[in-house]
PDB file of N, CA and C in Angstrom:
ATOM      1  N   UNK A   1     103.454  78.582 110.917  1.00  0.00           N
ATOM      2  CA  UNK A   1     102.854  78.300 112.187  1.00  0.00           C
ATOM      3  C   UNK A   1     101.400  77.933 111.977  1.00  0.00           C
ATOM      4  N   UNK A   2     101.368  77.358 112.600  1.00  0.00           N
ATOM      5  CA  UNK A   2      99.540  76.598 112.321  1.00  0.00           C
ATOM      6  C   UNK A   2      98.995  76.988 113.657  1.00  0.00           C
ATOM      7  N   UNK A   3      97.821  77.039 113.088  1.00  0.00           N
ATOM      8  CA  UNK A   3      96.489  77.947 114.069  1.00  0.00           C
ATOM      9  C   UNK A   3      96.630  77.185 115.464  1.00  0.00           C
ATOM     10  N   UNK A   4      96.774  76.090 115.859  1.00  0.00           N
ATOM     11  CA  UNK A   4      97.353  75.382 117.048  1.00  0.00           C
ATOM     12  C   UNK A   4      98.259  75.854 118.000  1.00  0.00           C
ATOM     13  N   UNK A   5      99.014  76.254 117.072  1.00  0.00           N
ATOM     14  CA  UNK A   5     100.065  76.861 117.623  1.00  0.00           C
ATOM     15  C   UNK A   5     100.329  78.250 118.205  1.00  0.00           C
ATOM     16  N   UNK A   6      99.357  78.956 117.260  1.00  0.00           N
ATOM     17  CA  UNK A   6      99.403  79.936 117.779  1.00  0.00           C
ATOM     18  C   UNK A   6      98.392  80.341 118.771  1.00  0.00           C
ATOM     19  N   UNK A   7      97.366  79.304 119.038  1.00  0.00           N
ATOM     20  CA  UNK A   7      96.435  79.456 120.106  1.00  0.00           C
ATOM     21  C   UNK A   7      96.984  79.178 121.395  1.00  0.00           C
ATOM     22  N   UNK A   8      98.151  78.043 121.463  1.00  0.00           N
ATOM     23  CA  UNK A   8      99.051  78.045 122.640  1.00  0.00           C
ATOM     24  C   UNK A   8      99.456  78.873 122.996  1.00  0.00           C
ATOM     25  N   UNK A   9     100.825  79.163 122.349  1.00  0.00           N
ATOM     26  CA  UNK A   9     101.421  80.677 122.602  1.00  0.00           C
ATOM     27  C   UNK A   9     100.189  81.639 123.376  1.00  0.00           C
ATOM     28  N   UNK A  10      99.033  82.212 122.863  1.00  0.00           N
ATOM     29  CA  UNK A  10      98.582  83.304 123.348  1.00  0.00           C
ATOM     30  C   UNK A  10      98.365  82.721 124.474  1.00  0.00           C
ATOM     31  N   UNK A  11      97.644  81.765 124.520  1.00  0.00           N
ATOM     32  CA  UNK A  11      97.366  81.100 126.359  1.00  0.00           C
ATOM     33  C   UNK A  11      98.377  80.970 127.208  1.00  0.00           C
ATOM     34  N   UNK A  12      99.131  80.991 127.044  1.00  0.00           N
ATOM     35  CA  UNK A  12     100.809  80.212 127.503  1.00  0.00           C
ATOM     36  C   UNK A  12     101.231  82.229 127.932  1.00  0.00           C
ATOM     37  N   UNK A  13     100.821  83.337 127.091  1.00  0.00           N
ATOM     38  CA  UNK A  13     101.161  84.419 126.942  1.00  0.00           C
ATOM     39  C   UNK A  13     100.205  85.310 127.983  1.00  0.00           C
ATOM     40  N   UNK A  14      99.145  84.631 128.221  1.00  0.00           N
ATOM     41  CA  UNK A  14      97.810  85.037 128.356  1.00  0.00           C
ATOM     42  C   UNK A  14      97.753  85.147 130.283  1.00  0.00           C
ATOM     43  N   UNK A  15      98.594  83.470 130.197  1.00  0.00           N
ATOM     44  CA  UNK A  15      98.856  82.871 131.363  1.00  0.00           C
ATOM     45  C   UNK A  15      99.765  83.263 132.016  1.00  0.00           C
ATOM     46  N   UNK A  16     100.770  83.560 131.737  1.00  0.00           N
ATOM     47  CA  UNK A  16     101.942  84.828 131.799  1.00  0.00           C
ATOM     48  C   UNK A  16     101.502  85.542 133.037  1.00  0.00           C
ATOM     49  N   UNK A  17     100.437  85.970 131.909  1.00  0.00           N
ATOM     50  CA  UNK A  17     100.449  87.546 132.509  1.00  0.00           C
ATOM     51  C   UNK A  17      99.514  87.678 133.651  1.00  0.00           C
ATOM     52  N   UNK A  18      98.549  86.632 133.329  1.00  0.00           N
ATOM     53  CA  UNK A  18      97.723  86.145 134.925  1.00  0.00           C
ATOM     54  C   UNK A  18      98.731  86.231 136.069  1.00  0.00           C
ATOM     55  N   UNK A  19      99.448  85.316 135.818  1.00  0.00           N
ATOM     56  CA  UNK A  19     100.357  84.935 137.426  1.00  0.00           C
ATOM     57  C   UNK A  19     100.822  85.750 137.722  1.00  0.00           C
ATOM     58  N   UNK A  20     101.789  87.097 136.883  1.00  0.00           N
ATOM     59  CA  UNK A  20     102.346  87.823 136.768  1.00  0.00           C
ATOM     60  C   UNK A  20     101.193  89.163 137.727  1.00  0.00           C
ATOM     61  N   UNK A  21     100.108  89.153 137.067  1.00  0.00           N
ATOM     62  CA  UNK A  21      99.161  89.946 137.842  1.00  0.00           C
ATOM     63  C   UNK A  21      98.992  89.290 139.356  1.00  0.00           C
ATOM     64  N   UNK A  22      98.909  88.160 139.416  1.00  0.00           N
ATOM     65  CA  UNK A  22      98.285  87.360 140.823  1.00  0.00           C
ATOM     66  C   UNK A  22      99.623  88.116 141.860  1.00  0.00           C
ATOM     67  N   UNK A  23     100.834  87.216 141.378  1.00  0.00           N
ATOM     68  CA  UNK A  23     101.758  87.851 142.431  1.00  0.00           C
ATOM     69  C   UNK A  23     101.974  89.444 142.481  1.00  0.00           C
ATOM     70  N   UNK A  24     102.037  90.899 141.815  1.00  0.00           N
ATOM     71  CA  UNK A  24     101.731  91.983 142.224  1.00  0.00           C
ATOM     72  C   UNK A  24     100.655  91.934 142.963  1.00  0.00           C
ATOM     73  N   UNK A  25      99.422  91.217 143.163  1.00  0.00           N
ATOM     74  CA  UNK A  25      98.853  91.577 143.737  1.00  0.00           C
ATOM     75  C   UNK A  25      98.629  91.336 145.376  1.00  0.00           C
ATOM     76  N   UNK A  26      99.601  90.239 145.045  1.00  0.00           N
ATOM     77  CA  UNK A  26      99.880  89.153 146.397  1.00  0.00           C
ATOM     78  C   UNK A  26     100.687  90.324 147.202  1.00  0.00           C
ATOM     79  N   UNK A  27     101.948  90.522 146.583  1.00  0.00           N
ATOM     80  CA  UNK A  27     102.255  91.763 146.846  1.00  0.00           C
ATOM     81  C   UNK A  27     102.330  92.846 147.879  1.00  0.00           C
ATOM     82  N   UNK A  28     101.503  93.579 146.773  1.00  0.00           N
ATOM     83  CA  UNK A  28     100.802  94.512 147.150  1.00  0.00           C
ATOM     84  C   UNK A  28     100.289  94.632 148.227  1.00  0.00           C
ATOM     85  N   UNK A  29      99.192  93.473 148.287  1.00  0.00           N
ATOM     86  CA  UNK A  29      98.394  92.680 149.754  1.00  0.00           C
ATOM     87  C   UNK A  29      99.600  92.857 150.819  1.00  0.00           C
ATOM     88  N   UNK A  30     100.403  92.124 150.564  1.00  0.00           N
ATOM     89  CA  UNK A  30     101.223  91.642 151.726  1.00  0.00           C
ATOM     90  C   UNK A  30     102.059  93.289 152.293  1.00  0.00           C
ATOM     91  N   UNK A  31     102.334  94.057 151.769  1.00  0.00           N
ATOM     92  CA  UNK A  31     102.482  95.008 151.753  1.00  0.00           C
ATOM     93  C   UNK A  31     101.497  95.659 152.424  1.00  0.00           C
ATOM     94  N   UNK A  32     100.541  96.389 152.220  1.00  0.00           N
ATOM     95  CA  UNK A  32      99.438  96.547 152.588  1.00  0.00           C
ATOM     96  C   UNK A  32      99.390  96.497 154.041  1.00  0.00           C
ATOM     97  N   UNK A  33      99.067  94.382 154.412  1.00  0.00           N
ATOM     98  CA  UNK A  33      99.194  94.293 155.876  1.00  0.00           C
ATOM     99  C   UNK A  33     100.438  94.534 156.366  1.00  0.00           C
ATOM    100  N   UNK A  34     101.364  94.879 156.216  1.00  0.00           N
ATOM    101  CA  UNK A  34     102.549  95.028 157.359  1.00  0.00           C
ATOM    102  C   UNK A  34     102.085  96.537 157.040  1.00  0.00           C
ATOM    103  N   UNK A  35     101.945  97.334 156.624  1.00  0.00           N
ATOM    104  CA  UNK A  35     101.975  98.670 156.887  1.00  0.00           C
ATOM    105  C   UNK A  35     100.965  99.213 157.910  1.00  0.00           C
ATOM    106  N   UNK A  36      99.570  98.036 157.616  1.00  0.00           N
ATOM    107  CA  UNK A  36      98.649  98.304 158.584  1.00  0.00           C
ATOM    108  C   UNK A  36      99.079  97.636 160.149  1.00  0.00           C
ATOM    109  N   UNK A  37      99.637  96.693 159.946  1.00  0.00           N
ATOM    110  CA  UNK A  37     100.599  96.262 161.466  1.00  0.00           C
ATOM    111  C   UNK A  37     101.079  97.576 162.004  1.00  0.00           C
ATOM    112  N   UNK A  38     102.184  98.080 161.620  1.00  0.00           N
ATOM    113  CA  UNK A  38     102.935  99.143 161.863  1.00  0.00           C
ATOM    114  C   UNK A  38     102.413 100.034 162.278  1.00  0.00           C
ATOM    115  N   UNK A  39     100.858 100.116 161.724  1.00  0.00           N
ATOM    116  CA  UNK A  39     100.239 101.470 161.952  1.00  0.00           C
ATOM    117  C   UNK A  39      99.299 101.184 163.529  1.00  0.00           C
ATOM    118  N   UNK A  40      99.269  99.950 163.810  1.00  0.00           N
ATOM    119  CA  UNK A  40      98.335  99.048 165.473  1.00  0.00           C
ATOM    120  C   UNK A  40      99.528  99.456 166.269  1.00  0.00           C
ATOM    121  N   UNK A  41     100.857  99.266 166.051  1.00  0.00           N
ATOM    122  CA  UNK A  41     101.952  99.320 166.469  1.00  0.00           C
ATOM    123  C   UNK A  41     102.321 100.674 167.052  1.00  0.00           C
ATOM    124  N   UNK A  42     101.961 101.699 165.899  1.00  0.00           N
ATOM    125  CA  UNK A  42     102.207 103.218 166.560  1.00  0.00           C
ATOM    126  C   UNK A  42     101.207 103.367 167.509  1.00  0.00           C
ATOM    127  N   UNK A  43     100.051 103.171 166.973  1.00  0.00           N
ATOM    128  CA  UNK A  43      98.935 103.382 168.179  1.00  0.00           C
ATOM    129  C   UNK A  43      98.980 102.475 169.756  1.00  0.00           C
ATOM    130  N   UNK A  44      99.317 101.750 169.808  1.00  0.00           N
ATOM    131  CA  UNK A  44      99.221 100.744 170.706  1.00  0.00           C
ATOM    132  C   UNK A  44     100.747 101.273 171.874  1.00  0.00           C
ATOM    133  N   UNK A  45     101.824 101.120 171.210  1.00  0.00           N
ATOM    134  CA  UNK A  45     102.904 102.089 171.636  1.00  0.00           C
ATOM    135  C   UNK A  45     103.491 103.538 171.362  1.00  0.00           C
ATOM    136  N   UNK A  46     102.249 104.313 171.676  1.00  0.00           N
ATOM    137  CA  UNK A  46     102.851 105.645 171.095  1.00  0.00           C
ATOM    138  C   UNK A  46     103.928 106.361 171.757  1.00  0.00           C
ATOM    139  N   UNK A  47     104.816 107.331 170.927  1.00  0.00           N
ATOM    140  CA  UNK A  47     106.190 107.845 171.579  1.00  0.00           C
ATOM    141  C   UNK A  47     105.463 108.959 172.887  1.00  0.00           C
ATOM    142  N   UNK A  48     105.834 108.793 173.875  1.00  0.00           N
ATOM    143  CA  UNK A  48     104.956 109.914 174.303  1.00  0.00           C
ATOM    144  C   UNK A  48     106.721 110.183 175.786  1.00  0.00           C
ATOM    145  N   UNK A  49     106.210 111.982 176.142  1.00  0.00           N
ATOM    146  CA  UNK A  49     107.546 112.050 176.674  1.00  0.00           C
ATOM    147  C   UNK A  49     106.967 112.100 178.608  1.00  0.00           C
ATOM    148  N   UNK A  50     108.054 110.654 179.086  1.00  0.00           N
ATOM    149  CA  UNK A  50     107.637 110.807 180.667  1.00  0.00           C
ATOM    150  C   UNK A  50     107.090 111.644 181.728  1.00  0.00           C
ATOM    151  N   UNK A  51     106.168 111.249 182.149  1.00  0.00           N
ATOM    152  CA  UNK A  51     104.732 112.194 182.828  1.00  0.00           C
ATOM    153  C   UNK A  51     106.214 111.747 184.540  1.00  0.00           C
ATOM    154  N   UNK A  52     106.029 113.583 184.985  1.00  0.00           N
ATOM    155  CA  UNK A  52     106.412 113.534 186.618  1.00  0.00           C
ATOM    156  C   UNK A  52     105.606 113.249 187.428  1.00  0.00           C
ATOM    157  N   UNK A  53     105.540 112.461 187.864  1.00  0.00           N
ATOM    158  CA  UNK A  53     104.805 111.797 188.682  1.00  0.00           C
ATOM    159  C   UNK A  53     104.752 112.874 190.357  1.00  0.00           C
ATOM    160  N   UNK A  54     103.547 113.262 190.615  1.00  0.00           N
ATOM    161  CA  UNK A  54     103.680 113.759 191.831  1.00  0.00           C
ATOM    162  C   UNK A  54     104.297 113.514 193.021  1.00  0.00           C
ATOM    163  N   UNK A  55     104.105 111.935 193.452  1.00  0.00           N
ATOM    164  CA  UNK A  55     105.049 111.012 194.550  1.00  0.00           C
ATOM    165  C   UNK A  55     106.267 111.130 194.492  1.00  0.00           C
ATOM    166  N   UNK A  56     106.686 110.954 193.432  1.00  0.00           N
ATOM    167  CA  UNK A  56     108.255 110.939 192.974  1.00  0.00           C
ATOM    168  C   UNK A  56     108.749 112.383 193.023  1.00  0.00           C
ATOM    169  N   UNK A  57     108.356 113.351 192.767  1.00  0.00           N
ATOM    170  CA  UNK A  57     108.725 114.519 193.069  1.00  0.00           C
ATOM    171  C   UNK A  57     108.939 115.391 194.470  1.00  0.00           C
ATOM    172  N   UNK A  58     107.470 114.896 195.452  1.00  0.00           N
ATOM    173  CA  UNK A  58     107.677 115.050 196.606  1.00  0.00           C
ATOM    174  C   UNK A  58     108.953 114.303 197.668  1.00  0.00           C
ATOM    175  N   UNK A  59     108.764 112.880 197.011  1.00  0.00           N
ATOM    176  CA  UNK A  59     109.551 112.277 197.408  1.00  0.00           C
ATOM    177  C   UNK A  59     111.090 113.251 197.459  1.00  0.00           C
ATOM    178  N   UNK A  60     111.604 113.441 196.316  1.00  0.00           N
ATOM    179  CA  UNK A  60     113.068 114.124 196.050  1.00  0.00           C
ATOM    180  C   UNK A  60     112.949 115.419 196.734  1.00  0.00           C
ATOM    181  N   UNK A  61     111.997 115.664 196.858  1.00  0.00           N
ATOM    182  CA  UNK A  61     111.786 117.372 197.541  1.00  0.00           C
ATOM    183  C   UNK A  61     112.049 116.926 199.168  1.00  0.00           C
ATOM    184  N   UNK A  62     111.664 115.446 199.767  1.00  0.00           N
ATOM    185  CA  UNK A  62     111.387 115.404 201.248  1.00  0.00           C
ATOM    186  C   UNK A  62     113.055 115.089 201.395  1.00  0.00           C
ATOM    187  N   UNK A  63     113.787 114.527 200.331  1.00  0.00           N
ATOM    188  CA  UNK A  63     114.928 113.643 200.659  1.00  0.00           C
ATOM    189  C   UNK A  63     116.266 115.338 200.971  1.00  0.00           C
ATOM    190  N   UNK A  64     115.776 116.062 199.515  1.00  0.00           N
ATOM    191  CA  UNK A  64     116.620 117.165 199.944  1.00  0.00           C
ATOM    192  C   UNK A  64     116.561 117.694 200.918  1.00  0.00           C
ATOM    193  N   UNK A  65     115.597 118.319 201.678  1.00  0.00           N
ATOM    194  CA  UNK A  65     114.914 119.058 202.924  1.00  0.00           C
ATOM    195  C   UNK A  65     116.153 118.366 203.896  1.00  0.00           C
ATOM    196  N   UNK A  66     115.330 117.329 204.049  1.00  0.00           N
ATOM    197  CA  UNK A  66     116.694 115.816 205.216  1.00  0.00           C
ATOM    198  C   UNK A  66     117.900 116.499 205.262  1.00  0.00           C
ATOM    199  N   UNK A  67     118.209 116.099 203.833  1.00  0.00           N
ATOM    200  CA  UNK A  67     119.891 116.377 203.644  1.00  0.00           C
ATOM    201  C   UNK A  67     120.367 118.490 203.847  1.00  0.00           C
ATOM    202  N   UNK A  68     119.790 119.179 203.687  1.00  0.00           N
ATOM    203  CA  UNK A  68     119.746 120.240 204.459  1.00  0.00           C
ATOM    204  C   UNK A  68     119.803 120.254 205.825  1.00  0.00           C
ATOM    205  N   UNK A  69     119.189 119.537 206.485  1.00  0.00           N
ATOM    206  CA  UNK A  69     118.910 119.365 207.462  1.00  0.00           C
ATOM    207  C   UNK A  69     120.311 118.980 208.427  1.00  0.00           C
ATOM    208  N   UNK A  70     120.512 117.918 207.566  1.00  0.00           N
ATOM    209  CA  UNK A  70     122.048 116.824 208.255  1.00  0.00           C
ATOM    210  C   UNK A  70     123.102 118.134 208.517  1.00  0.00           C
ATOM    211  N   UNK A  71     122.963 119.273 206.995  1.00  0.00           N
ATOM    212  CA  UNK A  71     123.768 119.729 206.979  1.00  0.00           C
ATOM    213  C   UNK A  71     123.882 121.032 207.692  1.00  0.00           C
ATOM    214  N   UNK A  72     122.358 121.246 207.877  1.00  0.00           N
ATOM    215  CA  UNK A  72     122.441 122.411 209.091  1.00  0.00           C
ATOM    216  C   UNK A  72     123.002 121.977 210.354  1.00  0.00           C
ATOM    217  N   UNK A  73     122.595 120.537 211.186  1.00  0.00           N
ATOM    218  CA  UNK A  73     122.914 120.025 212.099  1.00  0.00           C
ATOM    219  C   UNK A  73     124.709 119.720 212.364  1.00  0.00           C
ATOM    220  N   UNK A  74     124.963 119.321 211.274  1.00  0.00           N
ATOM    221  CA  UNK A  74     126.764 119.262 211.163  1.00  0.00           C
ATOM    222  C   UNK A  74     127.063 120.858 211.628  1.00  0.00           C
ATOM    223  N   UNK A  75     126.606 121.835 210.954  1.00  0.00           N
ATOM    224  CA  UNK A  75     127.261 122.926 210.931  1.00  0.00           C
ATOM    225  C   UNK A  75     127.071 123.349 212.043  1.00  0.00           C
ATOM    226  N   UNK A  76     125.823 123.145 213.088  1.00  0.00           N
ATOM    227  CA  UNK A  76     125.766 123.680 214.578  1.00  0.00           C
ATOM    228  C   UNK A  76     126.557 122.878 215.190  1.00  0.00           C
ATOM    229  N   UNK A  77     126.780 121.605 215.244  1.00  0.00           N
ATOM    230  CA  UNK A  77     127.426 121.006 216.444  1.00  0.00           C
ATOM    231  C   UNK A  77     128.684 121.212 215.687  1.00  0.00           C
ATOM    232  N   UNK A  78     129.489 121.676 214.465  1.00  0.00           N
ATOM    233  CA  UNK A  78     130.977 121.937 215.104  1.00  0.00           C
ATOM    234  C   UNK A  78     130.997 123.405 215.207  1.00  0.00           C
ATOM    235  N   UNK A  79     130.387 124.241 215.270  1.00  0.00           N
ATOM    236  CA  UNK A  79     130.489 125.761 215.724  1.00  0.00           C
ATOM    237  C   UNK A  79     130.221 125.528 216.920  1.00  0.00           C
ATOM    238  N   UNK A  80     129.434 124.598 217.691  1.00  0.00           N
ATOM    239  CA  UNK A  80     129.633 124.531 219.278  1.00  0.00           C
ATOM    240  C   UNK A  80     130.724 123.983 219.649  1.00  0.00           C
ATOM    241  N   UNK A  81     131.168 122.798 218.784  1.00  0.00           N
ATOM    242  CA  UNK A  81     132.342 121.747 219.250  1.00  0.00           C
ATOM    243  C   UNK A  81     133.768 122.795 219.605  1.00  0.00           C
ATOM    244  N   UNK A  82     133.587 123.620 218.510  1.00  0.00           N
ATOM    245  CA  UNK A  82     134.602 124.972 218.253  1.00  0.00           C
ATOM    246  C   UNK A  82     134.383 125.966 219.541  1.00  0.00           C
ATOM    247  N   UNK A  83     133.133 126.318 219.750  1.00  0.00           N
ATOM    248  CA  UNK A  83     133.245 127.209 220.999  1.00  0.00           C
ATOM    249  C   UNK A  83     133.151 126.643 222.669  1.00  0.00           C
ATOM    250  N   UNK A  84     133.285 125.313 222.728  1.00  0.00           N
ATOM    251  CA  UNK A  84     133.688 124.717 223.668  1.00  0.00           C
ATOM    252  C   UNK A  84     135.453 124.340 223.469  1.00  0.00           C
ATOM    253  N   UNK A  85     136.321 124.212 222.395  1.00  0.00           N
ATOM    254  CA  UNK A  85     137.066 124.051 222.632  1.00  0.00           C
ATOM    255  C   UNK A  85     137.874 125.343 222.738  1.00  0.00           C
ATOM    256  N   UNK A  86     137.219 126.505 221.989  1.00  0.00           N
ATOM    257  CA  UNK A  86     137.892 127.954 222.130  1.00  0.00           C
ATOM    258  C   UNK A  86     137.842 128.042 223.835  1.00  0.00           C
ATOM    259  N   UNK A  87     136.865 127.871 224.670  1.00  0.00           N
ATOM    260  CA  UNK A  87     136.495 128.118 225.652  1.00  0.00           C
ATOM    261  C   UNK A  87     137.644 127.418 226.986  1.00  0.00           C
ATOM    262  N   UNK A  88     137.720 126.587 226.696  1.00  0.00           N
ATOM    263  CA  UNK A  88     138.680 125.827 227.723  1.00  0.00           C
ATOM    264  C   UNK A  88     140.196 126.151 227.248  1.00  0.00           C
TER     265      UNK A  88
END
């Protein structure tokens, strides 16, 4: 092998290992930003567990009351309906 030759090879070897470094590092990088995405991502949408809303609660509290209500009213007018028809 003549000195030519073997000065290629190492460059050619040398060069290798450049690119070889460039893309891990590309990589790496790219890696890197999606993890830091992910991490804007948790913050931006965090898991958090549904807040009761005061309105909405009163609300269901006014709707039951009602419906008590219907059902007190049913229950008086047929205990009267009943003691008008016991009656006659």
């Amino acid at each position: 092998m003549s000195v030519l030759n073997v000065e290629i090879e190492i460059t050619e070897n040398s060069q290798g290992a450049d690119v070889n470094q460039r893309q891990q590092f590309l990589r790496g990088l790219r890696v890197t930003l999606l993890e830091a995405i992910e991490n804007l991502r948790d913050v931006a949408h965090p898991a958090t567990l549904p807040v009761k809303r005061p309105d909405v609660e009163a609300r269901k509290a006014r709707k039951e009351s009602a419906r008590d209500k219907v059902s007190k009213l049913l229950s008086l007018s047929q205990a009267v309906e009943a003691l008008r028809l016991g009656t006659r």
